[in-house]
N, C-alpha and C. Protein backbone atom coordinates (compact mmCIF):
# COMPACT_ATOMS: atom_id res chain seq x y z
N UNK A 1 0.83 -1.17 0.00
CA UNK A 1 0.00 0.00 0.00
C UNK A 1 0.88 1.25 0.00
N UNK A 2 0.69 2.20 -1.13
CA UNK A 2 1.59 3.44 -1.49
C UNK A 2 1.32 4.36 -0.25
N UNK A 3 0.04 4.76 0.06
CA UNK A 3 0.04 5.58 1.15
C UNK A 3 -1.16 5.05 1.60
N UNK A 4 -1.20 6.15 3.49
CA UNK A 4 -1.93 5.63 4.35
C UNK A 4 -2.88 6.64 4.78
N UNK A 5 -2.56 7.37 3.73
CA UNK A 5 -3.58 8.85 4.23
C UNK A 5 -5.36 8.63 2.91
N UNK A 6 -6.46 8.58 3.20
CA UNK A 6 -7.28 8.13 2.01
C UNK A 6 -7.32 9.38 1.14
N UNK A 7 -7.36 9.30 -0.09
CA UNK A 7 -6.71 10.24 -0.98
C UNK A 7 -8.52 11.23 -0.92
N UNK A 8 -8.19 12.74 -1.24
CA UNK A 8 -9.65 13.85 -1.33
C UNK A 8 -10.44 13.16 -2.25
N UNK A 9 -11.68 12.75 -1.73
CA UNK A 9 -13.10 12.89 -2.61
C UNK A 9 -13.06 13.58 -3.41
N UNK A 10 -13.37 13.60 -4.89
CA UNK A 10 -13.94 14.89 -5.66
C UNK A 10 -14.59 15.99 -5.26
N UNK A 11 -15.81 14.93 -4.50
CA UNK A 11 -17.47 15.92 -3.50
C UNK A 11 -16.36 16.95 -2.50
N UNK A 12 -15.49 16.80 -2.27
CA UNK A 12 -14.59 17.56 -1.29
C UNK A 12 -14.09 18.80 -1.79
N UNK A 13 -13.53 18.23 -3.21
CA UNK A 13 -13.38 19.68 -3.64
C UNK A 13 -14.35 20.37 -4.24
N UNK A 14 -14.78 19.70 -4.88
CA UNK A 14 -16.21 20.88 -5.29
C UNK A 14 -16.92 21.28 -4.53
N UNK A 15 -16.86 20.64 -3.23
CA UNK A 15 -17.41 22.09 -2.28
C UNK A 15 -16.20 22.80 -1.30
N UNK A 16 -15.03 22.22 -1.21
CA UNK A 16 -14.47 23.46 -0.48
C UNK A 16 -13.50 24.64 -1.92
N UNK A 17 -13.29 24.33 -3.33
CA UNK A 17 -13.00 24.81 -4.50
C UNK A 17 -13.49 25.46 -5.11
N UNK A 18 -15.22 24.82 -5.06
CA UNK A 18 -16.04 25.52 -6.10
C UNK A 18 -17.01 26.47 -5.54
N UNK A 19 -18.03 25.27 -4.83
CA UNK A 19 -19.21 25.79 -4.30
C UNK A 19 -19.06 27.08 -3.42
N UNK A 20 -18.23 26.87 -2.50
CA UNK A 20 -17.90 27.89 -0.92
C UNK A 20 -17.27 29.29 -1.84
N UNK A 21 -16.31 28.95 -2.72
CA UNK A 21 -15.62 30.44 -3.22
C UNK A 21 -16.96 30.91 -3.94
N UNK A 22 -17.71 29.95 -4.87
CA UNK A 22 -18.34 30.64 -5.62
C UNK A 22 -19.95 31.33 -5.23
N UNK A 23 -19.44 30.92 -3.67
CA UNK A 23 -20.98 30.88 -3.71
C UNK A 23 -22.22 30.77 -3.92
N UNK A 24 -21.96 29.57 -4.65
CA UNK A 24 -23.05 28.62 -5.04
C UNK A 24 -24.17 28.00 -3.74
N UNK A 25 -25.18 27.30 -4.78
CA UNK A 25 -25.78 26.46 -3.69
C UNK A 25 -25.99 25.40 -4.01
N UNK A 26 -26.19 23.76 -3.03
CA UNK A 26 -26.48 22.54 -3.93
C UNK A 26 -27.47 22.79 -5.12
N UNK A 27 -28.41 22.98 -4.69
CA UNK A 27 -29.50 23.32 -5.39
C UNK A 27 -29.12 23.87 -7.00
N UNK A 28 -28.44 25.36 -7.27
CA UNK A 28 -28.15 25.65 -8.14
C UNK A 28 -27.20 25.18 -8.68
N UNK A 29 -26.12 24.40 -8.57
CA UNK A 29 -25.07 23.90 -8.96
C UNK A 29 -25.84 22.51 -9.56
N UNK A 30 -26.65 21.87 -9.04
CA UNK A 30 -27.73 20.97 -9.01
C UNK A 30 -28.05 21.30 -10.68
N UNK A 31 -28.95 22.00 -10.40
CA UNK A 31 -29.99 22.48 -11.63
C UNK A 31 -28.45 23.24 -12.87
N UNK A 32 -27.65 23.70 -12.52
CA UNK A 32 -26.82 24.16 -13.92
C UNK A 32 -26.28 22.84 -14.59
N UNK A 33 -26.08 22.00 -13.67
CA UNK A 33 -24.99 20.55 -14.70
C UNK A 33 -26.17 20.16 -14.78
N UNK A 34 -27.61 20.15 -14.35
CA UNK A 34 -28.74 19.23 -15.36
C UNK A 34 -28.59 17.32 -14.34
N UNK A 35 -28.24 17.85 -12.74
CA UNK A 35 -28.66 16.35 -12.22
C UNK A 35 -29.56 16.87 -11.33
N UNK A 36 -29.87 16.08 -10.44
CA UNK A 36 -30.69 16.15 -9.46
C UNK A 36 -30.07 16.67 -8.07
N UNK A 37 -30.43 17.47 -7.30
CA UNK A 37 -29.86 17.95 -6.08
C UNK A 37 -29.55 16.84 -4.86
N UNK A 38 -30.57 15.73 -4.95
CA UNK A 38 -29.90 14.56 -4.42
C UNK A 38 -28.79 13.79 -4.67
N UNK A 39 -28.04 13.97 -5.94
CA UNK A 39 -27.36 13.14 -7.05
C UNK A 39 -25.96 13.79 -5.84
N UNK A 40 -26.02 15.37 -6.07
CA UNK A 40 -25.14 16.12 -6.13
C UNK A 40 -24.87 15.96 -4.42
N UNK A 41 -25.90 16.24 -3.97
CA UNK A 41 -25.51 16.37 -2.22
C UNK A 41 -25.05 14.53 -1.88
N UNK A 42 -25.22 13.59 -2.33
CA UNK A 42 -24.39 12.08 -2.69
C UNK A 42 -22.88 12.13 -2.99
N UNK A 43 -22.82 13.04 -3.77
CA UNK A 43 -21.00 13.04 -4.29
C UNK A 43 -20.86 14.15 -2.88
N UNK A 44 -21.07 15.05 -2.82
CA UNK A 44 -20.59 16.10 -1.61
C UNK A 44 -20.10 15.61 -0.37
N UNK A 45 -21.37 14.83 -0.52
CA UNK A 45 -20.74 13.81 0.93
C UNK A 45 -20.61 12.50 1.04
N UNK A 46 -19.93 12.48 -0.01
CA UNK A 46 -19.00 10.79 -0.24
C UNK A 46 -19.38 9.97 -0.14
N UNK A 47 -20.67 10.04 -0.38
CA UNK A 47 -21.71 8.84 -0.65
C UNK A 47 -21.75 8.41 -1.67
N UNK A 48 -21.76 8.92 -3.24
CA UNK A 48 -21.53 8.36 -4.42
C UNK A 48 -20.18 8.97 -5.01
N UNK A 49 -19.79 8.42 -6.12
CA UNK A 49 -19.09 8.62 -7.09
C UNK A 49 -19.39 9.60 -8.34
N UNK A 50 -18.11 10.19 -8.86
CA UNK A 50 -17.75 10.64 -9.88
C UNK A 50 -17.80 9.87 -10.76
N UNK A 51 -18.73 9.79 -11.86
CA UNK A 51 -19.45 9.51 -12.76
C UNK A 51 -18.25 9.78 -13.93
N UNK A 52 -18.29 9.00 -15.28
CA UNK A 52 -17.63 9.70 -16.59
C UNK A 52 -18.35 11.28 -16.36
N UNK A 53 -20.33 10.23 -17.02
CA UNK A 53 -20.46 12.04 -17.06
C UNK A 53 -20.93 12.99 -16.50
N UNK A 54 -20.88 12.78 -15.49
CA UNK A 54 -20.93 13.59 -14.14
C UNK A 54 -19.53 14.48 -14.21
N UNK A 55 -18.52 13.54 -14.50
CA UNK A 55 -17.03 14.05 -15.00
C UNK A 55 -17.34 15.31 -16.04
N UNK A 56 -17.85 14.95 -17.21
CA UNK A 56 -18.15 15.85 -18.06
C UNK A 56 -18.74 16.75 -17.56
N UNK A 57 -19.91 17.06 -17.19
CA UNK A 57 -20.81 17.71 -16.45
C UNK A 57 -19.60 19.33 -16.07
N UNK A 58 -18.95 18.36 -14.79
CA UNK A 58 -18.23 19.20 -14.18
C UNK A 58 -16.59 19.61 -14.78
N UNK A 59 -16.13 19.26 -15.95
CA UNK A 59 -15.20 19.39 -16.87
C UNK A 59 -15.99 21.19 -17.44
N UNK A 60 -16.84 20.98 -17.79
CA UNK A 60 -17.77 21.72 -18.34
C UNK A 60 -18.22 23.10 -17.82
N UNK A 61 -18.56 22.45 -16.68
CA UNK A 61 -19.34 24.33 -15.47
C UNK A 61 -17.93 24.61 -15.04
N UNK A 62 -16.52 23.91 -14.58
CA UNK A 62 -15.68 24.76 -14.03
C UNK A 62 -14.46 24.98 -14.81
N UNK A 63 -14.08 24.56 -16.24
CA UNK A 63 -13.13 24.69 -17.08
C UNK A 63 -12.69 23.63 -16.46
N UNK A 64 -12.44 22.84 -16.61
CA UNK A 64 -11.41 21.71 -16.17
C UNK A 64 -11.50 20.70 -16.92
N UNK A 65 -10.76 19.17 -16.66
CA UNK A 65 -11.09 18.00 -17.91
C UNK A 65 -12.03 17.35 -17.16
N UNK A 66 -12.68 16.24 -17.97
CA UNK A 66 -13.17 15.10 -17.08
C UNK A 66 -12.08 14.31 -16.60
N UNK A 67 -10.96 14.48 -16.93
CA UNK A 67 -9.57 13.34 -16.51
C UNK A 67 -9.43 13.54 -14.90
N UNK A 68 -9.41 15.15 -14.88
CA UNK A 68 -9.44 15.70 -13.42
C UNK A 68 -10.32 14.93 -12.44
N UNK A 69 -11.54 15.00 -12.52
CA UNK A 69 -12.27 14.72 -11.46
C UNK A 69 -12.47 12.98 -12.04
N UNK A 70 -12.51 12.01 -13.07
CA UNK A 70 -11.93 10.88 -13.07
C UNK A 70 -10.79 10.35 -12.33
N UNK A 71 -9.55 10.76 -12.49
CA UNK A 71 -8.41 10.79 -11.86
C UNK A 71 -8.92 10.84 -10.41
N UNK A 72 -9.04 11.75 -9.61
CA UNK A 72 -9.62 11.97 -8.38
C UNK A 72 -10.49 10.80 -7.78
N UNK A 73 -11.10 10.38 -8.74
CA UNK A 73 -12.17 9.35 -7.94
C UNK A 73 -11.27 8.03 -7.89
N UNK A 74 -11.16 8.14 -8.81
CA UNK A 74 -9.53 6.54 -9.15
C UNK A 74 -8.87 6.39 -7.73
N UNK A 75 -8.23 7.93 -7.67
CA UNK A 75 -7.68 7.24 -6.94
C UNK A 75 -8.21 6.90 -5.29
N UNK A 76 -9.18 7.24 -5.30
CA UNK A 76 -10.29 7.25 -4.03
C UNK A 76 -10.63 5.34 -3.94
N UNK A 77 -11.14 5.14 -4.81
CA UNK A 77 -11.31 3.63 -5.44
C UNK A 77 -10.96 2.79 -5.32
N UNK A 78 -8.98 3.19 -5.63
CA UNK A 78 -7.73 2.25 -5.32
C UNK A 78 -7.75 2.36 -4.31
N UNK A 79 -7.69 3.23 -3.72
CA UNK A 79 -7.61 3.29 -1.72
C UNK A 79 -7.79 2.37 -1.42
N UNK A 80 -9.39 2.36 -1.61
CA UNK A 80 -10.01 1.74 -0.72
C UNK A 80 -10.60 0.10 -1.46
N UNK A 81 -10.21 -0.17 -2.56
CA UNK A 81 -10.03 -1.25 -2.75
C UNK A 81 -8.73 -1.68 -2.18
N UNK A 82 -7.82 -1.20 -2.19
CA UNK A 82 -6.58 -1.70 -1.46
C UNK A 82 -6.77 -2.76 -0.16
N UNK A 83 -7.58 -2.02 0.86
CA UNK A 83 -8.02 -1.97 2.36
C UNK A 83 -9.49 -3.21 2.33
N UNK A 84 -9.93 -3.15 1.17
CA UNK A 84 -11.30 -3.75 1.00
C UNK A 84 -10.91 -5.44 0.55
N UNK A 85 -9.67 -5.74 -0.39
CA UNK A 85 -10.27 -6.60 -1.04
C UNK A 85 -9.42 -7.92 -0.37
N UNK A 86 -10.35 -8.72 0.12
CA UNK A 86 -9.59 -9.77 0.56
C UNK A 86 -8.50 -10.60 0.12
N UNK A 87 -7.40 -10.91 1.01
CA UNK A 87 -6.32 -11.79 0.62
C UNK A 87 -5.55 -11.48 -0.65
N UNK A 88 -5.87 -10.12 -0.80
CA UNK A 88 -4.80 -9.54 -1.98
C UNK A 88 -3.55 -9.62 -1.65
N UNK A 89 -3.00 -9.36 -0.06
CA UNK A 89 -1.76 -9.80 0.01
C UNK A 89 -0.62 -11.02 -0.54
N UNK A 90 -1.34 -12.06 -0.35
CA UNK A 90 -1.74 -13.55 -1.19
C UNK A 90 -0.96 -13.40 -2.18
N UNK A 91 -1.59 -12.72 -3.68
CA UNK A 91 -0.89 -12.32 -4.72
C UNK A 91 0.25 -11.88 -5.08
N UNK A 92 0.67 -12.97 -5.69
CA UNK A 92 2.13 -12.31 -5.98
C UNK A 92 2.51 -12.18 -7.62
N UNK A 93 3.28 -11.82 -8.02
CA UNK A 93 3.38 -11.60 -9.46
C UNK A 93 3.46 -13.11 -9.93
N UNK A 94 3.56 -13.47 -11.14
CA UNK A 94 3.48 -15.13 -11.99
C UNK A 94 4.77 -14.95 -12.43
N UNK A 95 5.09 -16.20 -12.24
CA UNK A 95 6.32 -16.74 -12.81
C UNK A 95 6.62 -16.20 -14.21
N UNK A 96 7.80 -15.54 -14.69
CA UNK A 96 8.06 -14.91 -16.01
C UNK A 96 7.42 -13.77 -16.26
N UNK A 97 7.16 -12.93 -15.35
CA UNK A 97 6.55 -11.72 -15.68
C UNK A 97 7.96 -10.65 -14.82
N UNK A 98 8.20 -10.07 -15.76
CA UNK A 98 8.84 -8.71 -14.97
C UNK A 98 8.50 -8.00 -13.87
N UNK A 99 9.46 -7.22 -13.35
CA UNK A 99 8.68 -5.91 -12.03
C UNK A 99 7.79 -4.87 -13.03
N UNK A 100 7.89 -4.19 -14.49
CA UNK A 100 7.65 -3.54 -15.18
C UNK A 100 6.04 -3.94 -16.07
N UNK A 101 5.83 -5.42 -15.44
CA UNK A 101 4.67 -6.02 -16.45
C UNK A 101 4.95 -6.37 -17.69
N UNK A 102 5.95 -6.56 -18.15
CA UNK A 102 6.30 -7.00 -19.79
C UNK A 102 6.65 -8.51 -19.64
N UNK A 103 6.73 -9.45 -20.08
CA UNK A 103 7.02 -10.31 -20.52
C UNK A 103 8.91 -10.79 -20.15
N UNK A 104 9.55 -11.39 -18.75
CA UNK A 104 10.54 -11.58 -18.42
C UNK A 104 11.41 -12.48 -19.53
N UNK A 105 12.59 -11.89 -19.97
CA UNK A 105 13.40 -12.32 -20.88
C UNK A 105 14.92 -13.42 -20.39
């Protein structure tokens, strides 16, 4: 496990980045990307996920990519699949495979 700290929610920054400077509200931030204010107060508080296009959505209202807030959720994901998935320790690389993943020569 790379680190031990769980990496920022998306919902984290779009409300301490977006919403709070811009003074927005769920509601209107809600109704401009075209989801539902429940959808939105779900990602805020790390209850759901960053969507592709939810990604888009928000690529869109704040100049940014969808890679950004993709990226972000990834690595939220890996975290906590890390911590989640049983007996992954177990696993070890297969015989003839490199440290790099190519094919050992």
């Amino acid at each position: 496990m790379a680190t031990t700290r769980k990496p920022t929610h998306p919902g984290c920054i779009i409300r301490h980045d977006y919403i709070e400077p811009l003074g927005l509200t769920v509601t209107g931030l809600a109704e401009h990307l075209g989801i539902s204010r429940k959808h939105l107060s779900q990602v805020l508080h790390e209850r759901s996920k960053v969507t592709s296009g939810l990604a888009l959505r928000l690529a869109r209202a704040f100049n940014t990519t969808p890679e950004l807030w993709l990226n972000l959720q990834r690595k939220v994901d890996l975290w906590e699949a890390e911590r989640d998935t049983p007996d992954l320790d177990k696993v070890s690389p297969l015989p003839g495979v490199a440290e790099d993943g190519t094919e050992a020569r």
